[in-house]
Protein backbone atom coordinates (compact mmCIF):
# COMPACT_ATOMS: atom_id res chain seq x y z
CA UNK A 1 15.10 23.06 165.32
CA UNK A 2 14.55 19.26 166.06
CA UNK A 3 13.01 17.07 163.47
CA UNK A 4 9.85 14.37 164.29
CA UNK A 5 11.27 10.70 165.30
CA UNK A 6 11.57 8.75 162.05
CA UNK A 7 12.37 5.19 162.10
CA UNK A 8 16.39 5.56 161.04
CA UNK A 9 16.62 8.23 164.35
CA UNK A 10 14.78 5.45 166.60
CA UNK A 11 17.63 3.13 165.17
CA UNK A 12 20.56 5.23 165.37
CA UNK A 13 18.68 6.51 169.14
CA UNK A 14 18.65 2.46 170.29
CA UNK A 15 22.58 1.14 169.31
CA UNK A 16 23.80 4.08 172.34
CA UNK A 17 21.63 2.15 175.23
CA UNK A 18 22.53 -1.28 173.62
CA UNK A 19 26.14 -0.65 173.97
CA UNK A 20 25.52 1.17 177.41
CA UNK A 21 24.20 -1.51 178.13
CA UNK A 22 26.95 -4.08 178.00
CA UNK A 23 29.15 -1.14 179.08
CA UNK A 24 27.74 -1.56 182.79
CA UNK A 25 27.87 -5.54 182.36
CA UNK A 26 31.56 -5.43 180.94
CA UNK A 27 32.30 -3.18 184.08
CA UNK A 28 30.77 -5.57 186.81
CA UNK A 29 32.44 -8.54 185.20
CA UNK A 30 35.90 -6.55 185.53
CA UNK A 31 35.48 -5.55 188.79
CA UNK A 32 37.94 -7.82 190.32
CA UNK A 33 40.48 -7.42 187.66
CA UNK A 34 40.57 -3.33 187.57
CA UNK A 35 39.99 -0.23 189.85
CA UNK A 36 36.79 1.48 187.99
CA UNK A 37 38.57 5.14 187.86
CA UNK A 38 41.26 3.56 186.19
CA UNK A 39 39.34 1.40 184.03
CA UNK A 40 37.50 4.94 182.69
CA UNK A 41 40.95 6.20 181.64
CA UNK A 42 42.32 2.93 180.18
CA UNK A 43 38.75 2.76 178.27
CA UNK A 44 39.65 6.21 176.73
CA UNK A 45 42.89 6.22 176.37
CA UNK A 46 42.26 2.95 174.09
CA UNK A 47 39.25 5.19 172.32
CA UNK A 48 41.77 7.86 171.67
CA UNK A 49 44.17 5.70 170.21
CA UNK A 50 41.59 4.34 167.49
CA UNK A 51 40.76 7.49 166.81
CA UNK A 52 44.21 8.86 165.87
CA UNK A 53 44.75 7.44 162.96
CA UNK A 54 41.50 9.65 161.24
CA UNK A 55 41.23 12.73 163.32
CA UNK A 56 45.21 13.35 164.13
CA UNK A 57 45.08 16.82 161.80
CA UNK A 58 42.84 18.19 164.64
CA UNK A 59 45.90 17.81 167.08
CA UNK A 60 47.86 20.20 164.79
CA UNK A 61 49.20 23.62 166.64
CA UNK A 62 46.66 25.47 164.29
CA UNK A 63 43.93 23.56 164.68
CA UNK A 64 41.03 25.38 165.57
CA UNK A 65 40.42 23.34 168.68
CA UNK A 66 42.82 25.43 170.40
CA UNK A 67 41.09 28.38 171.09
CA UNK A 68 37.83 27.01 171.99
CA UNK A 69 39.63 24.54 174.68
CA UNK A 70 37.70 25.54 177.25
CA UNK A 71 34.01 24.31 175.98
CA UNK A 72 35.91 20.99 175.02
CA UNK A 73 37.65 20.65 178.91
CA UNK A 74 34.14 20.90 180.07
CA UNK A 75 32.42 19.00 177.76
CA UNK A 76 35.28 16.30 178.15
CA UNK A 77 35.18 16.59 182.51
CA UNK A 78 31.39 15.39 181.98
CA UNK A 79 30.79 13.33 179.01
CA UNK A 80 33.76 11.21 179.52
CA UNK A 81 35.37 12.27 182.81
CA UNK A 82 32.82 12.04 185.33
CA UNK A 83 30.07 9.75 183.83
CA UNK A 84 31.36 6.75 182.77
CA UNK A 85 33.67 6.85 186.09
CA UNK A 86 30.62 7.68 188.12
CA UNK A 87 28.78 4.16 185.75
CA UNK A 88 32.05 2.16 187.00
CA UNK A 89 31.80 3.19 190.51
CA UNK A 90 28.33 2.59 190.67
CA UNK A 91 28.47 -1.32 189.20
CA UNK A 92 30.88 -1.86 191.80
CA UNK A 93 27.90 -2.03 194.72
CA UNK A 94 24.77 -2.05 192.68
CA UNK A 95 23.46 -4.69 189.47
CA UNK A 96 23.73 -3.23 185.75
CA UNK A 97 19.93 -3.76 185.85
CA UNK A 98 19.60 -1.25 188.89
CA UNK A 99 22.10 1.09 187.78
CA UNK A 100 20.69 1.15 184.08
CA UNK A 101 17.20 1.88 185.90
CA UNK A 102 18.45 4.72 188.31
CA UNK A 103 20.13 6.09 185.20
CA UNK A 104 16.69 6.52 183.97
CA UNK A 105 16.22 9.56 186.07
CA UNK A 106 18.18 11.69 183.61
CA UNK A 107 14.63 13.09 181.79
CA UNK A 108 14.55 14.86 184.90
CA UNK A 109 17.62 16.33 185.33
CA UNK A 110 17.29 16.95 181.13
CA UNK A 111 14.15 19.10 181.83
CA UNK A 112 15.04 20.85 184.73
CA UNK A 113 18.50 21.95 183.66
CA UNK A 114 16.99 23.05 179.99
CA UNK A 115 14.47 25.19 181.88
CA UNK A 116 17.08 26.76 184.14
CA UNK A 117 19.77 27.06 182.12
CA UNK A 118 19.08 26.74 178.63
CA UNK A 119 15.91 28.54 177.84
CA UNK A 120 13.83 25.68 177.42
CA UNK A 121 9.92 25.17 177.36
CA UNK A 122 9.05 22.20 179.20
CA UNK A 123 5.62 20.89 177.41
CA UNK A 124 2.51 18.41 178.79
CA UNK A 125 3.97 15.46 177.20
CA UNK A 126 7.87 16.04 178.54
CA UNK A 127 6.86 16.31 182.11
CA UNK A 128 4.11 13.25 182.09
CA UNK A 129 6.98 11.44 180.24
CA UNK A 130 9.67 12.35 183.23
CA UNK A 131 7.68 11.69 186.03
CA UNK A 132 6.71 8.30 184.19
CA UNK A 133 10.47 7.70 183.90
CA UNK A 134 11.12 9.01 188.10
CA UNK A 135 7.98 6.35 188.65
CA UNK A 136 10.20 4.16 187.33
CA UNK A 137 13.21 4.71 189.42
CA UNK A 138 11.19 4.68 192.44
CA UNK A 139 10.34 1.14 191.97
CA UNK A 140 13.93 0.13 191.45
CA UNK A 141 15.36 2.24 194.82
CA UNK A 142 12.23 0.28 196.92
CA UNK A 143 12.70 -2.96 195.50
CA UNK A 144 8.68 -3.07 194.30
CA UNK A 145 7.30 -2.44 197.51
CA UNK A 146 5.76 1.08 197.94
CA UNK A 147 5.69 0.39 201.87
CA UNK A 148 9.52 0.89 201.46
CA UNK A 149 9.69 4.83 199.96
CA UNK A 150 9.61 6.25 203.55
CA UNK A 151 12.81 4.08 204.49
CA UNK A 152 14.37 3.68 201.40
CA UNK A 153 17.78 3.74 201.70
CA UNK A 154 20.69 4.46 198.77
CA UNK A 155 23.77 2.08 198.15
CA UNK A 156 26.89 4.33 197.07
CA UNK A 157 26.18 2.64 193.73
CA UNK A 158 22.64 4.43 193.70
CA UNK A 159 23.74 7.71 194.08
CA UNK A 160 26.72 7.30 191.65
CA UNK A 161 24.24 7.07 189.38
CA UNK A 162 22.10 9.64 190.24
CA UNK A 163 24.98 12.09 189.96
CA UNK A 164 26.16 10.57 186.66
CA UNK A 165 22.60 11.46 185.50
CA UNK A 166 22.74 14.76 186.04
CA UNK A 167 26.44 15.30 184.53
CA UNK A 168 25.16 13.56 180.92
CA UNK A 169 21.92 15.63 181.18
CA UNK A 170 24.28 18.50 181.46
CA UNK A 171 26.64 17.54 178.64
CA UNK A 172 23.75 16.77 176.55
CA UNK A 173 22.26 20.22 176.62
CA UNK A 174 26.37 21.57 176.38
CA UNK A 175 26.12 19.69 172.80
CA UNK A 176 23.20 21.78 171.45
CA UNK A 177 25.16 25.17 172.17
CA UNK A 178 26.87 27.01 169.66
CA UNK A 179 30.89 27.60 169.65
CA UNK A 180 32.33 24.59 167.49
CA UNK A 181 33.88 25.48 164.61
CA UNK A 182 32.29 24.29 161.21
CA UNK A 183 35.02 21.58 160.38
CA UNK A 184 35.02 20.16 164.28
CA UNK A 185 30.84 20.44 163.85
CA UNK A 186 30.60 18.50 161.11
CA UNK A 187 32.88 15.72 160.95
CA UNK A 188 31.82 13.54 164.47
CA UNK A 189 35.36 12.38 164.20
CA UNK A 190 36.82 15.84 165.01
CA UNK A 191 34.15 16.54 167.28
CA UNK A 192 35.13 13.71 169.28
CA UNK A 193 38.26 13.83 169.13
CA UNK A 194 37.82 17.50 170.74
CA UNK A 195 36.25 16.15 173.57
CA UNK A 196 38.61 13.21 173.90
CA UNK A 197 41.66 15.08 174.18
CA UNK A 198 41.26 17.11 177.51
CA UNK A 199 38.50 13.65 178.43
CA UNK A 200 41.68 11.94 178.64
CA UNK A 201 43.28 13.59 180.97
CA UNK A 202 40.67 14.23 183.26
CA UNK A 203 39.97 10.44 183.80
CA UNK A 204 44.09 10.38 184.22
CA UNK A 205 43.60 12.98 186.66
CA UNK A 206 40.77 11.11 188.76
CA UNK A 207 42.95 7.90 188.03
CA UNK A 208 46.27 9.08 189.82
CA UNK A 209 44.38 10.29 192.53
CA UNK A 210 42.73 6.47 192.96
CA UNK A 211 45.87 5.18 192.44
CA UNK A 212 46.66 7.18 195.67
CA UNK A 213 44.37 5.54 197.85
CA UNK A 214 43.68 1.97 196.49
CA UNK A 215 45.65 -0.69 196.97
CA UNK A 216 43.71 -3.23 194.30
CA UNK A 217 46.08 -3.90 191.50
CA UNK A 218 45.71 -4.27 187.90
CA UNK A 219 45.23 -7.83 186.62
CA UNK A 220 46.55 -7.70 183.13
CA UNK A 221 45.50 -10.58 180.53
CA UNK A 222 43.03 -11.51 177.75
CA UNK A 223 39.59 -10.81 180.05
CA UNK A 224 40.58 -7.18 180.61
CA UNK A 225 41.93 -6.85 177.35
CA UNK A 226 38.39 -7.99 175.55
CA UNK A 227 36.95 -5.89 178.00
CA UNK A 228 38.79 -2.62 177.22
CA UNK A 229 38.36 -3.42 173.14
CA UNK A 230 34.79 -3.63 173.80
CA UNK A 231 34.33 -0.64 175.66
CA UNK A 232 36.45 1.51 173.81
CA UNK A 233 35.12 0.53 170.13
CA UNK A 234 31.37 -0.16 171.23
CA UNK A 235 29.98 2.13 174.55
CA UNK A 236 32.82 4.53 173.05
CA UNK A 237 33.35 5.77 169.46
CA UNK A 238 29.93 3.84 168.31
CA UNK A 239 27.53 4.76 170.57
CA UNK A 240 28.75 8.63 171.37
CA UNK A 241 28.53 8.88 167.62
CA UNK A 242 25.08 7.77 167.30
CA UNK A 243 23.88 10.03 170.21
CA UNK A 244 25.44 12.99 168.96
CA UNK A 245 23.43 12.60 165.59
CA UNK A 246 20.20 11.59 167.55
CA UNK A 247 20.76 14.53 169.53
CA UNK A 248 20.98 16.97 166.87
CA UNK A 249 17.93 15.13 165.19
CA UNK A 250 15.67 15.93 167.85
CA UNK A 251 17.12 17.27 170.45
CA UNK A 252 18.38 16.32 174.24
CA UNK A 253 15.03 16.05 175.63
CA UNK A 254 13.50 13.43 173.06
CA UNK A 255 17.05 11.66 172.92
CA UNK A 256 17.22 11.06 177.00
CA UNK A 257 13.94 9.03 176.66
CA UNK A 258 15.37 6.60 174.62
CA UNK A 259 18.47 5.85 176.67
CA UNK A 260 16.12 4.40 179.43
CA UNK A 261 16.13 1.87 176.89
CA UNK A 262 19.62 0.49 178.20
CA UNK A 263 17.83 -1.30 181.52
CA UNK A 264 15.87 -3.70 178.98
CA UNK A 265 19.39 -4.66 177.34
CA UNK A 266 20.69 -4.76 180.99
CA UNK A 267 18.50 -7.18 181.77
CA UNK A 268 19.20 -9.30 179.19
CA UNK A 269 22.66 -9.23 179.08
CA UNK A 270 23.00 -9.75 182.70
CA UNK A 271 20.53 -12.70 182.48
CA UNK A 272 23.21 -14.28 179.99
CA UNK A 273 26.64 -13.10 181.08
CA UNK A 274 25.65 -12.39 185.08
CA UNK A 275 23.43 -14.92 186.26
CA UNK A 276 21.49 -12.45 187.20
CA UNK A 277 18.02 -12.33 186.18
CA UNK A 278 15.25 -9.92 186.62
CA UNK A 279 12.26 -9.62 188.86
CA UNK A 280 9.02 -8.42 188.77
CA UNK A 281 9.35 -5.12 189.81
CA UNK A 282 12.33 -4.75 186.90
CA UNK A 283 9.54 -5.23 184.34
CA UNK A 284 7.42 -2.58 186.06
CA UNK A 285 9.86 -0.11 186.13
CA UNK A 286 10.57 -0.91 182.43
CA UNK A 287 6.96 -0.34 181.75
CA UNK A 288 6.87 2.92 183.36
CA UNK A 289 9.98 4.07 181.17
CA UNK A 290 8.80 2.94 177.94
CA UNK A 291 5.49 4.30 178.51
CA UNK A 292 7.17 7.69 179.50
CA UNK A 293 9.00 7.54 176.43
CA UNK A 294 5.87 7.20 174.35
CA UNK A 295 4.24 9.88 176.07
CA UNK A 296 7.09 12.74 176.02
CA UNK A 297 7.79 12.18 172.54
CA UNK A 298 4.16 13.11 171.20
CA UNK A 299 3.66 15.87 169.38
């Protein structure tokens, strides 16, 4: 049962689309020095590492992850697998600011899927909140000029997006089923961990297979270094940890309305690091979203 939105949840619900943020700046900014599938395994791979030296007793032949491996592979192919690759795809054609916005159309996905799949009662608020949120999106895919919605046309960065939307709402609604053991439940260590191990080698999986057909090569040095620490501590181990709590606070469907926050620290961020500042119709879409998050999460 999910609790009513306190001021400590709104807090630990706003550091996860702060970090995201800077996640999709970091990964435009690296985009010459790294291959983005590749970038998504080095990120975890450095996450993993961190987390060792506190959660290595879950690694242990009796550990009770074992048995359960299979809600952990899938939880790891879409929470870290797929949609952080899918984020570092996506930044590689589109803006952070446009990507954060597209991303916004994961109320949608978080609705549908919880009605289809997961039993879920969709109520007044929820759905004025998601098509708020969509509204939103719709601005950023025309540019701000409605005349464009019959002839709008995706980059590949746009529908990266759109598809990693749809594999967080999906991972999001995983977390709220039972089937982790108490000890794995309760200690967000373990319970990453969990998810890291098989994460891992899914995004060394999708990174081989890159490595296949890609001819860019690695630029080693202090930029991509900074870069990995940053993604790996921050988008990572900090902000997975505060949306697993804010999920379990008050649920998926509240929680995906505040990570449409991230395209207001987008902005920012890539006003300061990018050069790239907003326009009008990036404060309109913002509007929209924060207004949809207001509405879905009355009561």
């Amino acid at each position: 049962m999910t609790q009513r939105i306190t001021p400590a949840t709104a807090l630990l619900l706003t550091v996860p689309p702060l970090m995201w943020a800077g996640n999709a700046v970091v990964g435009r900014l690296v985009v010459p020095l790294v291959p983005p599938l590749t970038l998504n395994f080095l990120r975890w791979a450095v996450a993993l590492l961190l987390l060792l030296p506190i959660a290595w007793p879950l690694l242990r032949p009796t550990s009770p992850i074992w048995p359960r491996m299979r809600r952990y592979a899938v939880l790891g192919l879409l929470g870290i697998g797929s949609y952080n690759a899918l984020q570092y795809l996506a930044v590689k054609t589109s803006t952070p600011i446009n990507v954060t916005l597209v991303a916004s159309s994961t109320p949608f996905f978080m609705l549908g899927f919880g009605t289809l799949f997961f039993g879920h009662r969709i109520t007044g608020p929820q759905v004025a909140g998601a098509l708020l949120s969509i509204a939103g999106v719709l601005v950023v895919l025309c540019r701000g000029d409605a005349a464009q919605l019959a002839n709008v046309q995706f980059v590949p960065g746009d529908l990266y997006m759109l598809l990693a939307s749809a594999a967080w709402a999906l991972y999001s609604w995983l977390l709220t089923r039972p089937g982790d053991p108490p000890e794995v439940r309760s200690d967000w260590a373990a319970f990453l961990m969990a998810q890291l191990v098989p994460g891992v080698a899914w995004s060394a999986l999708f990174a081989a297979g890159e490595a296949a057909v890609t001819t860019q090569p690695v630029q080693w040095g202090w930029p991509l270094a900074a870069a990995l620490v940053y993604v790996a501590v921050g988008p990572a181990l900090l902000a997975y940890r505060c949306w697993g709590l804010g999920v379990q606070r008050v649920g998926p469907s509240i929680a995906s309305f505040f990570a449409n926050l991230t395209p207001l620290f987008a902005a920012m961020l890539s006003a300061a690091f990018l050069g790239e500042p907003p326009r009008l119709f990036h404060a309109l879409a913002f509007v929209l979203i924060v207004a949809g998050i207001v509405v879905s999460s009355r009561r």
